[in-house]
PDB file of N, CA and C in Angstrom:
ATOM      1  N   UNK A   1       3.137 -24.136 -10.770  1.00  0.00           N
ATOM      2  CA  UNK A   1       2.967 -23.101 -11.775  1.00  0.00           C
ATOM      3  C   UNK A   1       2.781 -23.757 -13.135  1.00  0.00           C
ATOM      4  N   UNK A   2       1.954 -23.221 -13.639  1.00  0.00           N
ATOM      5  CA  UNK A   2       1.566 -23.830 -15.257  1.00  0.00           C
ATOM      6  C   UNK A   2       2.989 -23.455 -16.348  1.00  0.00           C
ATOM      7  N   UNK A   3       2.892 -24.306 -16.918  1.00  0.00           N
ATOM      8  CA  UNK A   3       3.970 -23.771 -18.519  1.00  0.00           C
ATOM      9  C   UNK A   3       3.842 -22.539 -18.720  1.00  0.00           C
ATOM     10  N   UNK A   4       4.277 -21.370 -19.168  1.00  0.00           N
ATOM     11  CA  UNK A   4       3.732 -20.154 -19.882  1.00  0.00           C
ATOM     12  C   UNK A   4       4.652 -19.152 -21.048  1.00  0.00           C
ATOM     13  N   UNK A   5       5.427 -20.749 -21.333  1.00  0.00           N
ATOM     14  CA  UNK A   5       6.567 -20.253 -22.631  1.00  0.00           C
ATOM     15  C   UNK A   5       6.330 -21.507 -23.641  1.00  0.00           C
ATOM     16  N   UNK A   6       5.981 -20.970 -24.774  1.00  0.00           N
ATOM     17  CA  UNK A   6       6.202 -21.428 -26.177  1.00  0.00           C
ATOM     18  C   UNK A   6       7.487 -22.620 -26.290  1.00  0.00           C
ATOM     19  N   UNK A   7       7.718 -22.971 -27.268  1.00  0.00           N
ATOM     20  CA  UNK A   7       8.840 -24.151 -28.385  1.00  0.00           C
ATOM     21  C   UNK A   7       9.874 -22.681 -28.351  1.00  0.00           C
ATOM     22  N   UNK A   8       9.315 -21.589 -29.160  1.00  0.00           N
ATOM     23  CA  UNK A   8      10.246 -20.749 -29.380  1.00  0.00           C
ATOM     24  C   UNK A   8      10.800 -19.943 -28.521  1.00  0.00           C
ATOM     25  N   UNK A   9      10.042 -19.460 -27.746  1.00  0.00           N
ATOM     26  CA  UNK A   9      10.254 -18.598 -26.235  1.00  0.00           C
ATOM     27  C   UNK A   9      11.425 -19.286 -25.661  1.00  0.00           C
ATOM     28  N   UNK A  10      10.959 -20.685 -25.212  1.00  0.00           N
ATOM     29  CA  UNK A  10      12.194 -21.527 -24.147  1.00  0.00           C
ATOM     30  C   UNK A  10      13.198 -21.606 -25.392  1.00  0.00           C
ATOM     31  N   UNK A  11      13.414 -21.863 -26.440  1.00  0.00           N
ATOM     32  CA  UNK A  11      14.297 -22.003 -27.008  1.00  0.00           C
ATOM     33  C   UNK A  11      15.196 -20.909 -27.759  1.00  0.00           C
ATOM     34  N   UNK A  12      14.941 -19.886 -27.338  1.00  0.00           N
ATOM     35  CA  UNK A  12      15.354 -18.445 -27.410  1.00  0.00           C
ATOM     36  C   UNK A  12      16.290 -18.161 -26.072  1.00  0.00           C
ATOM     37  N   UNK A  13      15.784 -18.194 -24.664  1.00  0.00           N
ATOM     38  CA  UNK A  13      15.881 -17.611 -24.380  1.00  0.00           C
ATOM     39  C   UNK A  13      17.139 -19.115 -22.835  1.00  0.00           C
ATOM     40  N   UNK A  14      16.867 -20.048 -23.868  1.00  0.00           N
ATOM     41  CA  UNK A  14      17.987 -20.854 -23.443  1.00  0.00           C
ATOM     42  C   UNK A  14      19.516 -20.919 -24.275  1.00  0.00           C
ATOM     43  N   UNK A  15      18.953 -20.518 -25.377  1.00  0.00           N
ATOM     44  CA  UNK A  15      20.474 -19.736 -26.411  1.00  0.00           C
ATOM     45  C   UNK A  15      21.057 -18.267 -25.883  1.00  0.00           C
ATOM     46  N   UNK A  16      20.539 -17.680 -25.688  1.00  0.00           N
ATOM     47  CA  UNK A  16      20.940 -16.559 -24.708  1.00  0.00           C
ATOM     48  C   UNK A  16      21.516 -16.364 -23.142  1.00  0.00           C
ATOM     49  N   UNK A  17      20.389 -17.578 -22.312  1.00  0.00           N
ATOM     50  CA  UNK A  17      21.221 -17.520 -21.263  1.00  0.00           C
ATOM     51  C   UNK A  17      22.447 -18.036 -21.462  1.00  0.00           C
ATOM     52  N   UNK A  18      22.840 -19.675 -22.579  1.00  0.00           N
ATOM     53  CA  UNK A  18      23.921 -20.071 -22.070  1.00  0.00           C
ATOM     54  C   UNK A  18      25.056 -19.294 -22.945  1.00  0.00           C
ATOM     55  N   UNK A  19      24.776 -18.394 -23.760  1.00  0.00           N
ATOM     56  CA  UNK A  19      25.441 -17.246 -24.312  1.00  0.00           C
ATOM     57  C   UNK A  19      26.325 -16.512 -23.551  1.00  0.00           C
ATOM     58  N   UNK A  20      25.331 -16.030 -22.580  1.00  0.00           N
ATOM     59  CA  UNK A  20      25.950 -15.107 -22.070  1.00  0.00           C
ATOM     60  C   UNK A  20      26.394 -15.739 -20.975  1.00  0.00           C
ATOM     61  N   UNK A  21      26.262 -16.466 -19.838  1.00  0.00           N
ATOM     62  CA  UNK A  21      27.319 -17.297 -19.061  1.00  0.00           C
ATOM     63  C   UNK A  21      28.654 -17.680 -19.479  1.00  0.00           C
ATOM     64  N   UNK A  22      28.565 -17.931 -20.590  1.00  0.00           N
ATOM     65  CA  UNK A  22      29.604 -18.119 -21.587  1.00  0.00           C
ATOM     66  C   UNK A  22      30.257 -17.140 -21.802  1.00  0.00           C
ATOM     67  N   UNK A  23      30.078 -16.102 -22.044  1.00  0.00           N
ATOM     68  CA  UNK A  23      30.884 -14.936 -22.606  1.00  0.00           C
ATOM     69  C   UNK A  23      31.589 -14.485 -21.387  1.00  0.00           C
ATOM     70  N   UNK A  24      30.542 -14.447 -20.128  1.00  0.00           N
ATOM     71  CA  UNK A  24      31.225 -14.234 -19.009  1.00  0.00           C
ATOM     72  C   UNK A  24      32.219 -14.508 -18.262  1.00  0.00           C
ATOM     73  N   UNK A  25      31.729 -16.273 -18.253  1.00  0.00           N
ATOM     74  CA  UNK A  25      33.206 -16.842 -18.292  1.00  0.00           C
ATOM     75  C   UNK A  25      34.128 -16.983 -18.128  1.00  0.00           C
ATOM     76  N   UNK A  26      34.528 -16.249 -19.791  1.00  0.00           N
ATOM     77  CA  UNK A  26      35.496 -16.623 -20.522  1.00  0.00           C
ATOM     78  C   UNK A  26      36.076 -15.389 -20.695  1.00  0.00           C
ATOM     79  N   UNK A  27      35.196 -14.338 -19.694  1.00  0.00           N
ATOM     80  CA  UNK A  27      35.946 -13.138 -19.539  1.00  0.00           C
ATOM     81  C   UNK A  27      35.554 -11.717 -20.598  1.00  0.00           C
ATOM     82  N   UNK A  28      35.159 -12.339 -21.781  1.00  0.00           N
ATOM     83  CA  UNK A  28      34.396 -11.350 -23.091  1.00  0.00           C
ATOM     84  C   UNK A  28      33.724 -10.536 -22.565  1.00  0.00           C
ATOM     85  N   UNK A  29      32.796 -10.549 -21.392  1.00  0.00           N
ATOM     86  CA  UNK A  29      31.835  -9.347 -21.021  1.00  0.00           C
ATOM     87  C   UNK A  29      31.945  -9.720 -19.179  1.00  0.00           C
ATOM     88  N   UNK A  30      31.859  -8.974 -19.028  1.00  0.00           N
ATOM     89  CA  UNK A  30      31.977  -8.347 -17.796  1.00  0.00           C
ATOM     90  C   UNK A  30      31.107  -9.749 -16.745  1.00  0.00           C
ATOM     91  N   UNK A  31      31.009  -8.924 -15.630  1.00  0.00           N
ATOM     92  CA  UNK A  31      30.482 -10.392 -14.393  1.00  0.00           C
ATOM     93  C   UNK A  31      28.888  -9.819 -14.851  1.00  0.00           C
ATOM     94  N   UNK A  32      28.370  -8.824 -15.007  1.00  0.00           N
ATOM     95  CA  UNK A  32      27.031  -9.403 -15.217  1.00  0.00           C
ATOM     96  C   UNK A  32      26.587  -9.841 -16.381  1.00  0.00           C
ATOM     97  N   UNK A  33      27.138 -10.349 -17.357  1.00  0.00           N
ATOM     98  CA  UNK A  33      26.659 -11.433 -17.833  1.00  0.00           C
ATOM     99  C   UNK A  33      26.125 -12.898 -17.252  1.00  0.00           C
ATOM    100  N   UNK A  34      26.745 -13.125 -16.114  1.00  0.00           N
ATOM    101  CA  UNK A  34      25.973 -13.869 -15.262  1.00  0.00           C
ATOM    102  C   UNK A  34      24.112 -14.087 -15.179  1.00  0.00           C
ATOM    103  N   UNK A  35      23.793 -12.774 -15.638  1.00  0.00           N
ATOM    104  CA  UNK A  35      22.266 -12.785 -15.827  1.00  0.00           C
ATOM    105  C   UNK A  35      22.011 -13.857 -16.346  1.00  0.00           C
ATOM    106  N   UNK A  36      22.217 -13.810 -17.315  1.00  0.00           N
ATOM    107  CA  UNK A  36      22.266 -14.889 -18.100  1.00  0.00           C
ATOM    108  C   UNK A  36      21.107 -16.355 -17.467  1.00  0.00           C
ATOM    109  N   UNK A  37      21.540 -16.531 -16.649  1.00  0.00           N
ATOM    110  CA  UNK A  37      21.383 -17.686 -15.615  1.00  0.00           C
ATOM    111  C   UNK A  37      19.633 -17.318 -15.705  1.00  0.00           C
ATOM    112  N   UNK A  38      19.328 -16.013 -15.590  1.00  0.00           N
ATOM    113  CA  UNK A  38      17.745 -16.055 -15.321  1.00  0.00           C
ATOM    114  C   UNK A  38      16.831 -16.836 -16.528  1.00  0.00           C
ATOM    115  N   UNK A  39      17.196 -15.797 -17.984  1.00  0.00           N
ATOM    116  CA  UNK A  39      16.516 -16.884 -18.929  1.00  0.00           C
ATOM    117  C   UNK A  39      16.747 -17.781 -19.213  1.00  0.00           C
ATOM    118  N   UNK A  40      18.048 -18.556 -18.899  1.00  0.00           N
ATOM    119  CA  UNK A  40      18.470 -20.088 -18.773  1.00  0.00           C
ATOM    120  C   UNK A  40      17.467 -20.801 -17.935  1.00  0.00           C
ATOM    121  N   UNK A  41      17.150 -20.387 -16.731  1.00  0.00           N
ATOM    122  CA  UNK A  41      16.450 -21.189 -15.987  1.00  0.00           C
ATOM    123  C   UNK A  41      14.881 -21.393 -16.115  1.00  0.00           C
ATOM    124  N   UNK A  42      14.468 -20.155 -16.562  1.00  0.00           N
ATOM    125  CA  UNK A  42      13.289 -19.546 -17.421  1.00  0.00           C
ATOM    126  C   UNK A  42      12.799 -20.851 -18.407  1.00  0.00           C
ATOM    127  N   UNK A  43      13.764 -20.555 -19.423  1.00  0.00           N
ATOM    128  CA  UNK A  43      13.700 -21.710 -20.253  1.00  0.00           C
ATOM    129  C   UNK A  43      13.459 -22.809 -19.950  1.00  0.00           C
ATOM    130  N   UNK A  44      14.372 -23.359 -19.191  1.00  0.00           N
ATOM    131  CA  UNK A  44      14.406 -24.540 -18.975  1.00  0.00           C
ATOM    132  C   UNK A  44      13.049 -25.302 -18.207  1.00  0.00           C
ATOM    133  N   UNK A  45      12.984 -24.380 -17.352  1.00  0.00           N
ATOM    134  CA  UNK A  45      11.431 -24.459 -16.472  1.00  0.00           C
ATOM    135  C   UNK A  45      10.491 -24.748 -17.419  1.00  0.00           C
ATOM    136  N   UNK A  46      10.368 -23.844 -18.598  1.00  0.00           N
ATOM    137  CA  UNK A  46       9.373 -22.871 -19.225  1.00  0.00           C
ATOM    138  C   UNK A  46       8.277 -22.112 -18.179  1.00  0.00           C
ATOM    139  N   UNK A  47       8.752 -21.454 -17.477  1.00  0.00           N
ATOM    140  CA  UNK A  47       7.519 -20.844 -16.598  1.00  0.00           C
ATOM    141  C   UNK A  47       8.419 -19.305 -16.248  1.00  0.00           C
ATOM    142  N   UNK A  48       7.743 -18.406 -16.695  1.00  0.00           N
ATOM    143  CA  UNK A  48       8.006 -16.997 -15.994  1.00  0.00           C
ATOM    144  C   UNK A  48       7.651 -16.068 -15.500  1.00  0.00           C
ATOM    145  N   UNK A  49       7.994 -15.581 -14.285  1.00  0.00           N
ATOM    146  CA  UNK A  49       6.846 -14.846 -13.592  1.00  0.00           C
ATOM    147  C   UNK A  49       6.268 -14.193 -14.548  1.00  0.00           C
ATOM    148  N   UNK A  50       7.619 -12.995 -14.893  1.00  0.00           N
ATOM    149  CA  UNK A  50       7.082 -12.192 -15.003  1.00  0.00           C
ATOM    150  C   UNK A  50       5.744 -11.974 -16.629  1.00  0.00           C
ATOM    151  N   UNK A  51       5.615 -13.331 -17.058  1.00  0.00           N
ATOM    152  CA  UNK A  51       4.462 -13.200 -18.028  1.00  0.00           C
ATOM    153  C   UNK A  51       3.475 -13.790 -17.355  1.00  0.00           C
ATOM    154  N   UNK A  52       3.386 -14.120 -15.729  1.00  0.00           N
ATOM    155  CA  UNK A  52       2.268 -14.708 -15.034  1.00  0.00           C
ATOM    156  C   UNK A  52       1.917 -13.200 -14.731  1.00  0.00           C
ATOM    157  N   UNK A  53       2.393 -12.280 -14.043  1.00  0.00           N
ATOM    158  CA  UNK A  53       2.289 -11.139 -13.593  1.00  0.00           C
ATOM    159  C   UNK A  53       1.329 -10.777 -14.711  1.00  0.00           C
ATOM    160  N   UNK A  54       1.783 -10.554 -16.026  1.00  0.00           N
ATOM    161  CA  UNK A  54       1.173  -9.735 -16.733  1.00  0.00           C
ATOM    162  C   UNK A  54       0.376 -10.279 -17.673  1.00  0.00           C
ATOM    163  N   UNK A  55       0.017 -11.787 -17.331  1.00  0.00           N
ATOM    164  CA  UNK A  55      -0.943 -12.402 -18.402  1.00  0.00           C
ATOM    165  C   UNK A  55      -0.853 -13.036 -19.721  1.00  0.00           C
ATOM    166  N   UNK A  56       0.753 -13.003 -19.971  1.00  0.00           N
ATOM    167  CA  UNK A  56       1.081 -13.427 -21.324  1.00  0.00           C
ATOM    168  C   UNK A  56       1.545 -15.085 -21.324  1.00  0.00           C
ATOM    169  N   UNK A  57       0.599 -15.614 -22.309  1.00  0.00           N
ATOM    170  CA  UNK A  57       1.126 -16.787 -22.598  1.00  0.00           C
ATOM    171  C   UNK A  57       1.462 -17.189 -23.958  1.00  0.00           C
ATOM    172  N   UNK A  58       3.110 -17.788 -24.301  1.00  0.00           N
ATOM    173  CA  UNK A  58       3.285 -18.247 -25.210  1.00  0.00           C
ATOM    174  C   UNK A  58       3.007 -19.369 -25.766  1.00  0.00           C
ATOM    175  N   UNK A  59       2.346 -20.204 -24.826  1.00  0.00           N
ATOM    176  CA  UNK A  59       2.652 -21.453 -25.015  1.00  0.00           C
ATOM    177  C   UNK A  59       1.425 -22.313 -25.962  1.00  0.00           C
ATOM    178  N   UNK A  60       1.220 -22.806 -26.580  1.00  0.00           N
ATOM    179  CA  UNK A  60       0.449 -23.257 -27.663  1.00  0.00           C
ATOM    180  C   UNK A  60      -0.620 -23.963 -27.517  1.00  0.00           C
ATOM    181  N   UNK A  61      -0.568 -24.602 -25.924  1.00  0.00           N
ATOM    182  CA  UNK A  61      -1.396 -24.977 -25.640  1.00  0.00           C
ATOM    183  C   UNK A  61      -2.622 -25.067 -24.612  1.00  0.00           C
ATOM    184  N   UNK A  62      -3.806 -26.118 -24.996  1.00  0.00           N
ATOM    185  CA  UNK A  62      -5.386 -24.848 -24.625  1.00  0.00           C
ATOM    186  C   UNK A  62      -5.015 -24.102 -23.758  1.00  0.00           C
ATOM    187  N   UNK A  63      -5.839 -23.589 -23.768  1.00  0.00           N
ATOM    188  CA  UNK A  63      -5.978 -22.886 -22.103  1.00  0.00           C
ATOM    189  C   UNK A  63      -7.271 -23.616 -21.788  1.00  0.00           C
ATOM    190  N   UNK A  64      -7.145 -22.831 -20.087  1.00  0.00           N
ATOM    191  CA  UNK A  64      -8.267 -23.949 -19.073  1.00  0.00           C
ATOM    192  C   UNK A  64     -10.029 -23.055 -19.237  1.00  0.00           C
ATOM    193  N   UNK A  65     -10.815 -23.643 -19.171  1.00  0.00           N
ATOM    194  CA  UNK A  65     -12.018 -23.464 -19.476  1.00  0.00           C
ATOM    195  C   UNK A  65     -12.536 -22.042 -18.236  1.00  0.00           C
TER     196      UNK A  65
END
């Protein structure tokens, strides 16, 4: 699968996942904060379906001819 998240995208949405794993935790919010884990991994990848599904790319660089 190609990249299809931005500098800012993955780095958004890796402050959030480990946010909320965190909060979970540590007990602050409930067990599904566990989500969490999806845009963590998201990030980290940088690849997400669901902007393959729908065509969106953040990522800055070219696209293919």
């Amino acid at each position: 699968m190609k990249i299809n998240e931005g500098g800012l995208d993955r780095t958004v949405r890796i402050v959030v996942g480990v946010a909320l794993v965190a909060l979970s935790a540590t007990g602050t919010i409930g067990i599904w904060g566990y989500i969490g884990v999806v845009p963590l991994l998201t990030g980290i990848a940088g690849v997400c379906p669901a902007y393959s599904l729908l065509g969106i790319n953040t990522c800055p660089m070219k696209k293919d001819a």
